[in-house]
Protein backbone atom coordinates (compact mmCIF):
# COMPACT_ATOMS: atom_id res chain seq x y z
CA UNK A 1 0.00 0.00 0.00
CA UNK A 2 0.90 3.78 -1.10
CA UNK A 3 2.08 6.03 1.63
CA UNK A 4 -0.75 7.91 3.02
CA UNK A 5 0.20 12.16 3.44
CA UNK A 6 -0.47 13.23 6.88
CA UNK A 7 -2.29 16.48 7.50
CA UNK A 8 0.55 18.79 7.48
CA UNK A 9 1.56 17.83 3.95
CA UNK A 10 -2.38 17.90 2.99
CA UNK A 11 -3.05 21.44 4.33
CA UNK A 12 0.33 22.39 2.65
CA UNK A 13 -0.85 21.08 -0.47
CA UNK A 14 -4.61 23.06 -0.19
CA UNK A 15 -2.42 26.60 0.67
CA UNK A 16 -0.29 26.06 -2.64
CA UNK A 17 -3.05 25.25 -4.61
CA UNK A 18 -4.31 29.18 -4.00
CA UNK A 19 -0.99 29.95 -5.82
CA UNK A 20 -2.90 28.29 -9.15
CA UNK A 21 -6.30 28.71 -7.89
CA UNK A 22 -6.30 32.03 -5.43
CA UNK A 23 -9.29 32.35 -3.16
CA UNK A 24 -10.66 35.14 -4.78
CA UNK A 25 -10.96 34.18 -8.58
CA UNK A 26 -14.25 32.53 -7.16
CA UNK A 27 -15.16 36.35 -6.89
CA UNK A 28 -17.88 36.94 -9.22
CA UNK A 29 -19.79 35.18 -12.55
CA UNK A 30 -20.05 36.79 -15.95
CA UNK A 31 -21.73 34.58 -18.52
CA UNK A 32 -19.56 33.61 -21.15
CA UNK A 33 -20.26 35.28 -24.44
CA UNK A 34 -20.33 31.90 -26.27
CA UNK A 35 -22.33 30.89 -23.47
CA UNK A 36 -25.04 27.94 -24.27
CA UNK A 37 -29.14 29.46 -24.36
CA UNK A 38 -30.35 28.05 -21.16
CA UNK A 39 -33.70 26.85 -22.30
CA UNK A 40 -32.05 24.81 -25.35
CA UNK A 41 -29.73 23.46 -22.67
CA UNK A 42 -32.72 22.47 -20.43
CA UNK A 43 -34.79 21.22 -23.90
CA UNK A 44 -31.92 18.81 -24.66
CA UNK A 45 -33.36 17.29 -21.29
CA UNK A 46 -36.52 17.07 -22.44
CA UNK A 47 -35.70 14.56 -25.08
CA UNK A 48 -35.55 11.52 -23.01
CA UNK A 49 -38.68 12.19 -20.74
CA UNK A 50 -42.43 11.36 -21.53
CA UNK A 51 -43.78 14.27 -23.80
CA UNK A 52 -46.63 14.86 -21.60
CA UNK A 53 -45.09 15.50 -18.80
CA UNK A 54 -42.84 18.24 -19.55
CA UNK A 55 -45.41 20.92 -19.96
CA UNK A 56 -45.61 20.34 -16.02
CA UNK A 57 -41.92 20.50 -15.90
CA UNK A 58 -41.95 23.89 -17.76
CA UNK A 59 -45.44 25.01 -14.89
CA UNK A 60 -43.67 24.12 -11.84
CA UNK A 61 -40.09 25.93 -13.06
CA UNK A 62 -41.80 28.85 -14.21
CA UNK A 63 -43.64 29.98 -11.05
CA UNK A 64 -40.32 32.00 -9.49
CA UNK A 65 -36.86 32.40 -10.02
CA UNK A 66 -36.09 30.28 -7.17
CA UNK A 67 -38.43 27.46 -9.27
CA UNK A 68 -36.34 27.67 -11.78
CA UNK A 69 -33.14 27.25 -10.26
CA UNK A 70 -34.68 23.81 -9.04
CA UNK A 71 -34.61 23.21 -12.13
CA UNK A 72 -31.96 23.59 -13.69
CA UNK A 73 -29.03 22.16 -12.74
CA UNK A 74 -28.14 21.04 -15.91
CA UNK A 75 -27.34 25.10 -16.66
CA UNK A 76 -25.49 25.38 -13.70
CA UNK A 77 -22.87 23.04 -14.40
CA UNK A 78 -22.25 23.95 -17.94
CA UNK A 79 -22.01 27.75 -16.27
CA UNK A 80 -19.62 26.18 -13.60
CA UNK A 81 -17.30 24.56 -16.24
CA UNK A 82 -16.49 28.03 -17.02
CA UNK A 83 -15.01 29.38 -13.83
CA UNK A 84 -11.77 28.83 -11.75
CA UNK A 85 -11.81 25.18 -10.63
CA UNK A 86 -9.62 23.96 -8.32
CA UNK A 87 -8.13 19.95 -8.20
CA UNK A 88 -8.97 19.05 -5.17
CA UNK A 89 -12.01 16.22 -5.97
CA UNK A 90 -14.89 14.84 -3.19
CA UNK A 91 -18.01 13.20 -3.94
CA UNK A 92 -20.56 16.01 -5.08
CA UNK A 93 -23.82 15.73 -5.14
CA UNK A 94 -24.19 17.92 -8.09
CA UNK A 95 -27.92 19.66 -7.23
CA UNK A 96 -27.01 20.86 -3.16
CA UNK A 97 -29.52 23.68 -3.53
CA UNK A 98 -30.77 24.39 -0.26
CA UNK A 99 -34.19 22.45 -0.39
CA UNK A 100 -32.00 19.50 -1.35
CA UNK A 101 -31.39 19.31 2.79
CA UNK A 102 -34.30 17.09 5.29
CA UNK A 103 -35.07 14.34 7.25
CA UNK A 104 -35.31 10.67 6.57
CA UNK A 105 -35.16 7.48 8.62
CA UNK A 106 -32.04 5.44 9.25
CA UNK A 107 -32.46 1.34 8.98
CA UNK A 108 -32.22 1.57 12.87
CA UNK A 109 -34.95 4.08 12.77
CA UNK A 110 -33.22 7.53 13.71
CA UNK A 111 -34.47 10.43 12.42
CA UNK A 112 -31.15 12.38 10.49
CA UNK A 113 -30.99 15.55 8.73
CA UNK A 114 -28.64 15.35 5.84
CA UNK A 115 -28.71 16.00 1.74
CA UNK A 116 -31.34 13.78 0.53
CA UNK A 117 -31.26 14.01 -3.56
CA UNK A 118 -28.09 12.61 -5.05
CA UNK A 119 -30.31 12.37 -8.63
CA UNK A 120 -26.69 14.51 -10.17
CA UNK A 121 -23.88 12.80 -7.57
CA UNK A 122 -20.27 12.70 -9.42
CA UNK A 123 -17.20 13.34 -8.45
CA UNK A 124 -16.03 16.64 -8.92
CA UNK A 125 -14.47 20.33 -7.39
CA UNK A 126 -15.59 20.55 -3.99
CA UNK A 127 -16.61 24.23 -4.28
CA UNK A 128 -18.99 23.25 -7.30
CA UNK A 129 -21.24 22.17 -4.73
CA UNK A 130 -20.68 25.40 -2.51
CA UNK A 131 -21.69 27.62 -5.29
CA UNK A 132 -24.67 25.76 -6.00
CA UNK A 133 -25.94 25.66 -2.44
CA UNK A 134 -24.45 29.44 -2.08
CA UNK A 135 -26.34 30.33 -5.28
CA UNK A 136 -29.30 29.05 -3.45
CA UNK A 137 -29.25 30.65 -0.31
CA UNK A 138 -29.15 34.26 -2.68
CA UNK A 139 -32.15 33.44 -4.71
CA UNK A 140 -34.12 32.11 -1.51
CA UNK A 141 -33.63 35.17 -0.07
CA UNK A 142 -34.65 37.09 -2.83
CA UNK A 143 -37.22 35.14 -3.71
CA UNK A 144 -38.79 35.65 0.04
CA UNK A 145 -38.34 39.33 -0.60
CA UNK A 146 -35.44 39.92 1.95
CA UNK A 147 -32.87 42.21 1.27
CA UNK A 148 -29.52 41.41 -0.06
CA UNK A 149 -27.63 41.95 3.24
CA UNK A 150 -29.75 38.32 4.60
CA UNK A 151 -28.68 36.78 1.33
CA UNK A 152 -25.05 37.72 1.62
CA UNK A 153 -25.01 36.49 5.92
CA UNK A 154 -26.59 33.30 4.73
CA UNK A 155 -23.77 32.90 2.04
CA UNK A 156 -21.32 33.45 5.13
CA UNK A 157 -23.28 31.55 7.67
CA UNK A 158 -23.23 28.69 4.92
CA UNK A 159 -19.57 28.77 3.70
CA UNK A 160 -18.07 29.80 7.54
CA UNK A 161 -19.52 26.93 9.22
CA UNK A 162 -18.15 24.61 5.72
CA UNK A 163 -14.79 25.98 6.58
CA UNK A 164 -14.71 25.50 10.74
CA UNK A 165 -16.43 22.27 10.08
CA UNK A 166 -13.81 21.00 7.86
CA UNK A 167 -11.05 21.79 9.62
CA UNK A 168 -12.85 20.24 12.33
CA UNK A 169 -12.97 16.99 10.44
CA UNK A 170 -9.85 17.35 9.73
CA UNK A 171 -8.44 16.61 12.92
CA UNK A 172 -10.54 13.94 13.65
CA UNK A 173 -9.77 10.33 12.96
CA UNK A 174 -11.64 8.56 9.63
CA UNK A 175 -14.23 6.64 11.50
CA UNK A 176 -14.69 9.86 13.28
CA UNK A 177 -15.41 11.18 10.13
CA UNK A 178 -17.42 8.29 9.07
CA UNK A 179 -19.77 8.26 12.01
CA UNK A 180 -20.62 12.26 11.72
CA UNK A 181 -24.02 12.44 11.61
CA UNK A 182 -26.79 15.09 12.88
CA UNK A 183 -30.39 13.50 14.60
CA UNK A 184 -33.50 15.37 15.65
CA UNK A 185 -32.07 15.39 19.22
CA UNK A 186 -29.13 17.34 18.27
CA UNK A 187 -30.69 19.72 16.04
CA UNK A 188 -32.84 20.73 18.95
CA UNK A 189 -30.15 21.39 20.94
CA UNK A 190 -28.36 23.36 18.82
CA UNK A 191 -31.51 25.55 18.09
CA UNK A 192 -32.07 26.23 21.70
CA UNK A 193 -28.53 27.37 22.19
CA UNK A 194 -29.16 30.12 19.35
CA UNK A 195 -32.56 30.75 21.17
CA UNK A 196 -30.64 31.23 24.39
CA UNK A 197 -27.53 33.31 22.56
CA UNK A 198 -30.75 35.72 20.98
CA UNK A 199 -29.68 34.81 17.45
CA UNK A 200 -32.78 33.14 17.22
CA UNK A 201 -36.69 33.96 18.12
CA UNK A 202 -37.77 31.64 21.17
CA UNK A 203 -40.50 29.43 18.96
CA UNK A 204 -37.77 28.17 16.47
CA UNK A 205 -36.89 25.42 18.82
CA UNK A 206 -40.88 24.24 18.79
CA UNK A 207 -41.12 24.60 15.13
CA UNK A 208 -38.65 22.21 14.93
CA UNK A 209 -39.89 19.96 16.62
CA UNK A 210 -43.20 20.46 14.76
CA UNK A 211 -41.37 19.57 11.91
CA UNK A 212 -40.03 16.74 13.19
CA UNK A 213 -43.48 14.72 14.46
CA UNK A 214 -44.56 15.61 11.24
CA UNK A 215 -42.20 13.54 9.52
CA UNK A 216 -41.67 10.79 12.12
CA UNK A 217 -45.32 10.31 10.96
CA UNK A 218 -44.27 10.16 7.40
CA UNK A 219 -44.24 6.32 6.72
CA UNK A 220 -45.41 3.62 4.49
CA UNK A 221 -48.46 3.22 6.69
CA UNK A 222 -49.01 7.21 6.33
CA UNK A 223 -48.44 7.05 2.65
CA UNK A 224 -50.65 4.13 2.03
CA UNK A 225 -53.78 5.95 3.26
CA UNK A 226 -52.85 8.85 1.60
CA UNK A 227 -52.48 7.67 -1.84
CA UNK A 228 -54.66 4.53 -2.27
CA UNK A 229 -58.27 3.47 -1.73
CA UNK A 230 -60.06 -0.23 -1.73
CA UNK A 231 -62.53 -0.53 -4.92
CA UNK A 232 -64.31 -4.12 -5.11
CA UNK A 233 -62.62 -5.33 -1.94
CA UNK A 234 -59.46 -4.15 -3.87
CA UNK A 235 -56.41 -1.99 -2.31
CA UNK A 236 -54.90 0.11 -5.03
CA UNK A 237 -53.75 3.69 -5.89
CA UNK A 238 -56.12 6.16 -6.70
CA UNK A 239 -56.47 7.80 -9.94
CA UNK A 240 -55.54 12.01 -9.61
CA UNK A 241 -53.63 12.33 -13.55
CA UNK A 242 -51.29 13.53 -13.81
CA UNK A 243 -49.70 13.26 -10.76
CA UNK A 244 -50.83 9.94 -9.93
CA UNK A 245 -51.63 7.52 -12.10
CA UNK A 246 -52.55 3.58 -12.93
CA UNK A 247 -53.94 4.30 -16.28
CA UNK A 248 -50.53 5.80 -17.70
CA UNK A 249 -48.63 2.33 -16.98
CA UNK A 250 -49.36 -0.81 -19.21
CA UNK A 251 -51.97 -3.53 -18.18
CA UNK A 252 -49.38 -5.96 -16.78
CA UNK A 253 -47.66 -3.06 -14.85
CA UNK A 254 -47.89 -5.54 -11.79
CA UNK A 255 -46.15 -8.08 -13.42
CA UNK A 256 -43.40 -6.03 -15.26
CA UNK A 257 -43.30 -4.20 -11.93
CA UNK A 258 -42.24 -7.71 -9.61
CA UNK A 259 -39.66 -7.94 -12.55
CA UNK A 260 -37.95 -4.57 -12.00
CA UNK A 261 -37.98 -5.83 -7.95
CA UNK A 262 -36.46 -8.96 -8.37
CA UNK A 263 -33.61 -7.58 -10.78
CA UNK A 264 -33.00 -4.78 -8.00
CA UNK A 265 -32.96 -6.98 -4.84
CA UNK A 266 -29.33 -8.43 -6.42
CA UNK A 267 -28.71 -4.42 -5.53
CA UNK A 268 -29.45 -5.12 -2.36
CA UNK A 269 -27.26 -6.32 0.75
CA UNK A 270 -28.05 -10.65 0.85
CA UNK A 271 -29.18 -10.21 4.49
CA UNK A 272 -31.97 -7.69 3.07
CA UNK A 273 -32.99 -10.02 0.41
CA UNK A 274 -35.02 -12.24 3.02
CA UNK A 275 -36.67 -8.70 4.22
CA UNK A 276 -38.33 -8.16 0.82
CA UNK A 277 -38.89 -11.43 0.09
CA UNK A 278 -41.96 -11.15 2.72
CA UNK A 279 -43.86 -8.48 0.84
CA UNK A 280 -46.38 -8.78 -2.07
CA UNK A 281 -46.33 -6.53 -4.90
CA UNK A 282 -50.00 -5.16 -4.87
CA UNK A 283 -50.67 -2.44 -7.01
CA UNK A 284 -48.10 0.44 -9.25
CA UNK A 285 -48.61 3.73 -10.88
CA UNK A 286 -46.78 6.35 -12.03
CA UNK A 287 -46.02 9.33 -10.41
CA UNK A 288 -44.99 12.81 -10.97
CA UNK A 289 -41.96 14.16 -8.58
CA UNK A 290 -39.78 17.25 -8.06
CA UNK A 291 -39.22 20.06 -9.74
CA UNK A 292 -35.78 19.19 -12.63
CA UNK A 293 -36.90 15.46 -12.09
CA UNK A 294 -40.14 16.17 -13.61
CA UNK A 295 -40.69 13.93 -16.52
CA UNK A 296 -38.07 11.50 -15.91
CA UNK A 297 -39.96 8.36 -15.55
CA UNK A 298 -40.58 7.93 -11.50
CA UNK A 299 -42.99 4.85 -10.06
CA UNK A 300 -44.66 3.85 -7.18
CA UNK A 301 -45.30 0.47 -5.63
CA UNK A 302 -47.29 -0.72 -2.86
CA UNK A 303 -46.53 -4.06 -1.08
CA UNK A 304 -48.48 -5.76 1.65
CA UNK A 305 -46.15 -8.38 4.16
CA UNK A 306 -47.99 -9.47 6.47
CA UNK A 307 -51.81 -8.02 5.07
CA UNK A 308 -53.09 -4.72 4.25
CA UNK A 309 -52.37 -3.17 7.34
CA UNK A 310 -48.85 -4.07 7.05
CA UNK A 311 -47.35 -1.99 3.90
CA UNK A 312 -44.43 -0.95 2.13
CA UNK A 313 -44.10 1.78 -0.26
CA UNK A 314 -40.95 2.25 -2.60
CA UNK A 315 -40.63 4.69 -5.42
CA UNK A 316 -39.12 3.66 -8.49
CA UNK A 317 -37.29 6.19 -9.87
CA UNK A 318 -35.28 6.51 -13.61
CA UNK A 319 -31.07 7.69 -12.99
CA UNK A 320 -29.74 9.19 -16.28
CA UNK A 321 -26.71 10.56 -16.63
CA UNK A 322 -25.42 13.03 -14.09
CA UNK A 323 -25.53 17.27 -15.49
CA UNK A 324 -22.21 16.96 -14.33
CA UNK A 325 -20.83 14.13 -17.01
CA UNK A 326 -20.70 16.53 -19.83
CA UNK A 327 -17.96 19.11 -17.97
CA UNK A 328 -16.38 16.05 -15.59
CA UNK A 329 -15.82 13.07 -17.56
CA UNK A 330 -17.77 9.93 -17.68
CA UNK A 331 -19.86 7.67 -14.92
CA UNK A 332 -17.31 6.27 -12.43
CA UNK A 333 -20.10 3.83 -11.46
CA UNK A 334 -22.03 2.61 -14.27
CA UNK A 335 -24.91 2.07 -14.58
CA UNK A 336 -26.84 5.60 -13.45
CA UNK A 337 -28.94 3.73 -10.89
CA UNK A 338 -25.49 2.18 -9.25
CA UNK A 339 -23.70 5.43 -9.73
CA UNK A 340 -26.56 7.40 -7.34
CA UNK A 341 -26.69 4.42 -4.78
CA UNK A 342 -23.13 4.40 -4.11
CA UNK A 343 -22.74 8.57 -4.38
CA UNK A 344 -25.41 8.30 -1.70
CA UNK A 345 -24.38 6.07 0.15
CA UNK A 346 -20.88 7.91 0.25
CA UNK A 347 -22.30 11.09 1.07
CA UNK A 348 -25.11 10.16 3.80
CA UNK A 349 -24.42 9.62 7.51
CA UNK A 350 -26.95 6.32 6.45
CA UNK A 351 -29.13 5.58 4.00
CA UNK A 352 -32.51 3.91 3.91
CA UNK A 353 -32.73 0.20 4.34
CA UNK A 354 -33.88 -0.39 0.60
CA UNK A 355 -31.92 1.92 -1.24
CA UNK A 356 -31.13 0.21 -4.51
CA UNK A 357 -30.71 0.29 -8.52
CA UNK A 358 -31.68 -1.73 -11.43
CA UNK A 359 -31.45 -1.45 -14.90
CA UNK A 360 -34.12 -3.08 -17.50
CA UNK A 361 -36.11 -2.91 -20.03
CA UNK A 362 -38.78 -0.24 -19.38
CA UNK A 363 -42.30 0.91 -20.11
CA UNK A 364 -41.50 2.09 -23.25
CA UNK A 365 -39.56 -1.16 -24.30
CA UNK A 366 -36.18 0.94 -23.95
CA UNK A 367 -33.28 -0.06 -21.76
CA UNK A 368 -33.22 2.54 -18.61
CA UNK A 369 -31.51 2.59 -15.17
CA UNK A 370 -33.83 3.10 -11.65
CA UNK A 371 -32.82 3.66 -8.11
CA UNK A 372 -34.80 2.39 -5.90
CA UNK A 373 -35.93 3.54 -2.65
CA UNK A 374 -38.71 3.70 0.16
CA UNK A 375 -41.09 6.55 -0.62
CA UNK A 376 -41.34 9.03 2.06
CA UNK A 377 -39.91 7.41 5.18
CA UNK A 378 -39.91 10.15 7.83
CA UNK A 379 -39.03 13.17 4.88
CA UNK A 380 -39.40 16.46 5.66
CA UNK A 381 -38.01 19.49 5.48
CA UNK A 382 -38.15 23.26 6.23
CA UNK A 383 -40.98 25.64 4.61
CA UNK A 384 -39.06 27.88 2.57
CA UNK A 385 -42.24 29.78 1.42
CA UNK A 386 -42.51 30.45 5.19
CA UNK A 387 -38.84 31.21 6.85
CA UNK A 388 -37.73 34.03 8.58
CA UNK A 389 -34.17 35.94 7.70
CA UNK A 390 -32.58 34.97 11.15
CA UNK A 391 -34.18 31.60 10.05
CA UNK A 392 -32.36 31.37 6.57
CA UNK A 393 -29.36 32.41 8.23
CA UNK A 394 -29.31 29.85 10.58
CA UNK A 395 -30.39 26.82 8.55
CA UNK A 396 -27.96 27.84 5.67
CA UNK A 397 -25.34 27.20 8.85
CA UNK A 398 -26.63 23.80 8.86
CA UNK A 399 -26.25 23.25 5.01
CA UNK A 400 -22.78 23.83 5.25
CA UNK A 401 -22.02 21.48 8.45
CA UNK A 402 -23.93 19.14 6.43
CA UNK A 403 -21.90 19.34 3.44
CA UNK A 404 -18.73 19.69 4.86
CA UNK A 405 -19.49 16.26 6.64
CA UNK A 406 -20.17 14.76 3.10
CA UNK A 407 -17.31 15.89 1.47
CA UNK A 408 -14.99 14.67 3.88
CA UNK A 409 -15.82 10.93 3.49
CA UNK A 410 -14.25 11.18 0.04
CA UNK A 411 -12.03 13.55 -0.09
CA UNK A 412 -9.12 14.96 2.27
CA UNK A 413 -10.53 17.39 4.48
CA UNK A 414 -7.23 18.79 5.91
CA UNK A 415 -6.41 19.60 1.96
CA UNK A 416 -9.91 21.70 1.81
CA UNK A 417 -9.07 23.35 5.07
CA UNK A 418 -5.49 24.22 3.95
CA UNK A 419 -7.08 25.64 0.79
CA UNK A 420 -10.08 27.60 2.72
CA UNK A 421 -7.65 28.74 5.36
CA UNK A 422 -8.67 30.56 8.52
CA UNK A 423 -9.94 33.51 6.98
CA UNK A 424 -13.22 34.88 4.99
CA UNK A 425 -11.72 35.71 1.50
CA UNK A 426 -13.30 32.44 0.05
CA UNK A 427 -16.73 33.45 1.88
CA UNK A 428 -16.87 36.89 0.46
CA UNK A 429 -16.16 35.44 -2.96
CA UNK A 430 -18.82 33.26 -2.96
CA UNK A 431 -21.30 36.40 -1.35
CA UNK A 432 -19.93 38.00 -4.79
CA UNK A 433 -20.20 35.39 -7.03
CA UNK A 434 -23.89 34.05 -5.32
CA UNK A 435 -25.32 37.89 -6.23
CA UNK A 436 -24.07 38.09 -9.85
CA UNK A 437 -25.47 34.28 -10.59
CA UNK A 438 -28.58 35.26 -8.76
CA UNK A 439 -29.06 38.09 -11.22
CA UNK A 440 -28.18 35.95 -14.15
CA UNK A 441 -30.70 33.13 -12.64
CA UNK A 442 -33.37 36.02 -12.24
CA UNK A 443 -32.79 36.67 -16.18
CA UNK A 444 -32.75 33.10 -17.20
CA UNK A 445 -36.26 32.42 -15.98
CA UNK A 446 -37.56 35.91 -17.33
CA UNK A 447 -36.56 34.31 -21.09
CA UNK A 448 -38.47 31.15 -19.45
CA UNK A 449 -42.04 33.24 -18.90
CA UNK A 450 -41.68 35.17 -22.36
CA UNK A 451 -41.04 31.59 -23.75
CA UNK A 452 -44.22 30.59 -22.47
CA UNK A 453 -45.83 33.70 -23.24
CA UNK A 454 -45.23 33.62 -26.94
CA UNK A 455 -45.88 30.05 -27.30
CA UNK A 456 -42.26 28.81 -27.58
CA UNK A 457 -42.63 26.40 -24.95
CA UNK A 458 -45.95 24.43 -23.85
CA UNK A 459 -46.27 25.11 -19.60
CA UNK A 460 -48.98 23.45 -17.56
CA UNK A 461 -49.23 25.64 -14.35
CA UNK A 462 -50.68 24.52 -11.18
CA UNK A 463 -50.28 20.33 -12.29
């Protein structure tokens, strides 16, 4: 075995690195005048997904600027191609927008917060996924009619707590860095030490845990009785098209269906195998998800184990190539499915008991790649439409702990935190270059709305 470097050479390795790649060349974004028009870039998507969805696409990204930079990741990396990169690599997950960030269920039934969409994982320039997220925190703001000042402390908030928490990790040993993780418990904690410090108004401790009992009640039981109904003595999904719906999927959906679960429990762990084994496949429709995902073809599947009171309920969900491919170089773990199960499960503190990937023939008779996983186990996150500036400020603090844990189980950390440093330069370069791709965002979806307007693109609003 090579040699590992210890952290002095790392962190001396991160510092030169500014020599090539200085701090502040992240200042800023200017579109490149041979830049590529947005909305062809986003149409290329639209080639691979089912025609009648996209008009929903095209509704949901048009509603605000912050809509549309759910949307469009795809833009974002072609845009990041073109500024300063740096070489030092981590597992990104290529859409870390600040939505991209909730709670789910561990196997051993913890509630974690952590990134939870890995649709775009690759790996790639650590501070790709910074000045996504960053970009994000700008246009939230915005977008919830703040002023810029609450945009430019979340940007801070976000990128300070990256840097302390890397050179935290840094230090630490790599099961240390393994372990890091971040439950309700300790999320509550830290929120009533802001309450106590006055950063904080005294009911964002209970919200929180509002938030929280919501989701713990977000299971396959909860989901069951929210999306099906019994017809003729039947259980099955009921009928709300588009969103939702049995008719769009052939008439042996059920038995194509137990196909696509038997090819991805071989994804699956052997000791898991006997788990699934004990559930019935029951009933499958398709069903509309996301905002960029939109289109892509996405599936759920109800199973009963022990009788209808006793149900899974996993989502099926196409994996195409990452936005990121195009600027970064191929798939290191092909197929798509595989390559977002193992981003995931390098990025997560855990990952859901039935995460998995398959690839087979699909609906449409064409060869596709799914990940598989269970469909709103104990998910939830923060109301955006609904947060306060101290709020955003605080939760973008959270992001970047978050994503500083991430990146450190594949990369070096003490080689990020020689190349941060101790300082703010690389915050107030991303506070510049968050603003200027904020205002080229805001411009973006403005061509999106006269699009629509003049009958360029087809938008179904409200679906």
């Amino acid at each position: 075995m090579n040699r590992r470097p210890d952290p002095t050479e790392l962190r001396a390795r991160g510092r030169e690195l500014r020599q090539r790649v200085p701090r502040s060349s992240h200042a800023g974004f200017q579109p490149a005048p041979d830049r590529p028009d947005p909305l062809e870039t986003l149409a290329q998507q639209d080639t691979t997904r089912v025609p009648e969805l996209v008009p929903i696409r095209y509704g949901r990204m048009s509603v605000s600027p912050f809509a549309f930079f759910r949307g469009q990741a795809a833009v974002m990396a072609a845009d990041l191609a073109t500024t300063p990169t740096t070489e030092i690599t981590a597992q990104l997950c290529g859409d870390a927008h600040l939505a991209n960030f909730g709670t789910f269920a561990t196997p051993e039934r913890r509630m974690v917060y952590d990134i939870n969409d890995f649709d775009e994982t690759l790996p790639g320039p650590f501070e790709w996924d910074l000045k996504r997220l960053s970009a994000s925190l700008v246009i939230a703001a915005r977008h919830r009619g703040f002023d810029d000042e609450v945009g430019s402390d979340a940007v801070r908030s976000a990128i300070r707590t990256y840097r302390t928490k890397m050179e935290e990790l840094a230090n630490a040993g790599v099961l240390d860095v393994w372990y890091e993780s971040l439950d309700d418990q300790q999320i509550l904690e830290l929120l009533d030490d802001r309450v106590a410090e006055g950063a904080l108004d005294t009911e964002a401790a209970a919200d929180a845990r509002k938030l929280f009992d919501r989701a713990q009640r977000r299971t396959s039981q909860h989901a069951a009785r929210k999306l099906t109904e019994v017809v003729d003595g039947e259980v099955r999904f009921r009928e709300d098209p588009p969103i939702l719906s049995r008719t769009a999927m052939p008439a042996d959906r059920l038995e194509r269906m137990s196909r696509y679960l038997e090819h991805y429990r071989e994804s699956l762990p052997a000791h898991r195998h006997q788990v699934l084994s004990r559930f019935e496949v029951i009933d499958a429709a398709r069903r509309v998800v996301g905002v960029g995902s939109v289109g892509t073809r996405a599936y759920v599947v109800l199973l009963h184990g022990r009788d209808a009171e006793d149900p899974l309920v996993l989502q099926v969900k196409e994996a195409g190539p990452s936005v990121l491919e195009q600027h970064l170089g191929a798939n290191p773990h092909p197929p798509a499915g595989r390559r977002v199960v193992e981003g995931q499960h390098l990025m997560q503190s855990a990952s859901d008991l039935f995460l998995g990937w398959l690839s087979g023939t699909g609906l449409d008779g064409q060869e596709r790649d799914y990940y598989v996983r269970q469909f709103r186990d104990m998910k939830g996150s923060v109301d955006l439409e609904r947060i306060s500036p101290d709020r955003l400020v605080a939760y973008a603090g959270l992001c970047g702990d978050l994503l500083a844990a991430a990146h450190a189980r594949s990369s070096e950390p003490a080689e990020i935190a020689g190349y941060l440093g101790s300082g703010g330069r690389f915050e107030e370069s991303l506070v510049a270059f968050s603003h200027d791709y904020a205002d080229v965002n805001e411009t973006d979806h403005a061509r999106l709305i006269e699009a629509i307007a003049d009958g360029r693109i087809a938008a179904e609003v409200g679906a």
